[in-house]
Structures are given as structure tokens and as C-alpha cells.
Protein backbone atom coordinates (compact mmCIF):
# COMPACT_ATOMS: atom_id res chain seq x y z
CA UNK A 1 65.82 -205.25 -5.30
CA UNK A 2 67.90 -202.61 -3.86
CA UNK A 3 67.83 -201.90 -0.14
CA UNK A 4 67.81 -198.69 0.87
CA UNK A 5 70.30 -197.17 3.97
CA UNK A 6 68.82 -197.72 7.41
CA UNK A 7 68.23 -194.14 8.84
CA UNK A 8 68.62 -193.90 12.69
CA UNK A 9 68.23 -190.83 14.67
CA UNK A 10 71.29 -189.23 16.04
CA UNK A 11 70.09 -190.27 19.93
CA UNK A 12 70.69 -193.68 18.83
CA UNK A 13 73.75 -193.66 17.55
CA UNK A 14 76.72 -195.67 19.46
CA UNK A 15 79.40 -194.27 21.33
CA UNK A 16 82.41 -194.18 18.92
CA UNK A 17 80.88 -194.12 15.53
CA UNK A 18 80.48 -192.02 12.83
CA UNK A 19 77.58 -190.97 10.63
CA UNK A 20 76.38 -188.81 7.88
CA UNK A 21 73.37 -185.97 8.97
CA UNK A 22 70.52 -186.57 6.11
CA UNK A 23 67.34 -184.83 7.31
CA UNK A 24 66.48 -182.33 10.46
CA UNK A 25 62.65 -182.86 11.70
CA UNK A 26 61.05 -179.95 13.30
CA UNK A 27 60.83 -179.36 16.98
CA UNK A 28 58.04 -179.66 19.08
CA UNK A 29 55.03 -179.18 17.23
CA UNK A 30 53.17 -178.77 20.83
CA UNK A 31 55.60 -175.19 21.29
CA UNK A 32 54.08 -171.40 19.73
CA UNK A 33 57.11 -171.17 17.50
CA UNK A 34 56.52 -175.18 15.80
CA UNK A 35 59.60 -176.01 17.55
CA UNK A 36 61.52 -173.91 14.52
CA UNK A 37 63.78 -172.73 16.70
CA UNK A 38 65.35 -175.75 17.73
CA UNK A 39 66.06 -176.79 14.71
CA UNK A 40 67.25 -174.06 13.42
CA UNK A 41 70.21 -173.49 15.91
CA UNK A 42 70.57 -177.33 15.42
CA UNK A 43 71.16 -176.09 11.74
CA UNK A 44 73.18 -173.01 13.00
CA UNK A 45 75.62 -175.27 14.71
CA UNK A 46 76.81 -177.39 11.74
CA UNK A 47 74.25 -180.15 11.85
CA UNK A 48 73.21 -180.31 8.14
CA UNK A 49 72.38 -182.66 5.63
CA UNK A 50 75.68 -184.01 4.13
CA UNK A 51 78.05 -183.44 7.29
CA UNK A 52 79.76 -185.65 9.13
CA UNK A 53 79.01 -186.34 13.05
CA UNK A 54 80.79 -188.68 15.55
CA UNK A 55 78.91 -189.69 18.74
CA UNK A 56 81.51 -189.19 22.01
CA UNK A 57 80.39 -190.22 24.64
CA UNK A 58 77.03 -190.30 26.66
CA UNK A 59 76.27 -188.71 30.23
CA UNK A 60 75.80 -190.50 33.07
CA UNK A 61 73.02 -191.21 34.60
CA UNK A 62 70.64 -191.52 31.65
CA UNK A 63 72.84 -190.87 28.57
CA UNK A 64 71.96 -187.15 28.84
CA UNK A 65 73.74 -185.04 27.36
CA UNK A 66 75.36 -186.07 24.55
CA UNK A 67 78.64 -185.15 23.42
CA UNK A 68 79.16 -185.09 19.78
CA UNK A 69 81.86 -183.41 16.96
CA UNK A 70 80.75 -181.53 14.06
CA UNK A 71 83.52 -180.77 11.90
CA UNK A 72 86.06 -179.51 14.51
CA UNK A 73 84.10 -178.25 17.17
CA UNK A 74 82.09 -180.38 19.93
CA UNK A 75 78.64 -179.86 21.17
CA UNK A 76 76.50 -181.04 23.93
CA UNK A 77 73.15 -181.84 22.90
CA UNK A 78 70.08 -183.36 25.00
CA UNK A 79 68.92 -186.33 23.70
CA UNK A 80 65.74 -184.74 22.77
CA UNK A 81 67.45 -182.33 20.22
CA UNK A 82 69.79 -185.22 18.80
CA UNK A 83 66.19 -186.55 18.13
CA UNK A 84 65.48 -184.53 15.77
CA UNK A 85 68.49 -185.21 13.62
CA UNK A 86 68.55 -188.24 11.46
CA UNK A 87 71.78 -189.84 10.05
CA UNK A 88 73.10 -192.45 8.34
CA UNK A 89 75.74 -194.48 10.07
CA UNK A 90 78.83 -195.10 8.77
């Protein structure tokens, strides 16, 4: 028996590590668009299935926001939005 990869969801991920996007969930279902639009800048920004992310550090008080590296460039996301993104840790 094979065990498959434990998925986490990019909030989760430690400080430090690395991690491979697999699958972006929609937004808020309770919002008039479906939440679309979040993930779709989420998308714009780089975070797609296949690409490699590396958590940087937290915010303090509360862990909000997040600072994380796509590629080259570095993005702030609230922990809400890195929510939505679920990777496999490296």
C-alpha cells in the first residue's frame, strides 16, 4: 500500500520551509463573485499548481501577514488567502 503525500494548506506551513503549490480552492463562497476573485489574483501572482513557495516569516501578533517567495518575488498574504492554497511540503 502506497501512501499518498500529506497536503497542508499554505497557512500552515513552517517558517523556513519549502513546498510545492498543488491545488487553489475558491474564495469565499458566502461573497457575490464565489470568492473568484481571490483566487484568481492568488493565480495572477505566481501561486500555481507545480511552483515552488517558501514560507518567510510570520507577523507578529497573530502570524498575520505572511511573507512568502514565489519564484523571485515576495508577497504578503493574509492567512485567510494562504488558505486557500494547498501545497505539498518539501
Amino acid at each position: 500500500m502506497t501512501l499518498a503525500p500529506a497536503l497542508i494548506t499554505l497557512d500552515a506551513l513552517a517558517v523556513g520551509k519549502s513546498a510545492t503549490v498543488v491545488h487553489l480552492a475558491p474564495g469565499n463562497p458566502g461573497l457575490a463573485d464565489g470568492g473568484v476573485d481571490v483566487s484568481r489574483r492568488l493565480m495572477e501572482l505566481g501561486f500555481v499548481p507545480g511552483e515552488r513557495i517558501r514560507m518567510l516569516k510570520r507577523g507578529l501578533p497573530g502570524g498575520d501577514p505572511l511573507a512568502v517567495k514565489v519564484g523571485h518575488s515576495t508577497f504578503a498574504l493574509r492567512r485567510f488567502e494562504a488558505a486557500l492554497i494547498s501545497v505539498k511540503p518539501e
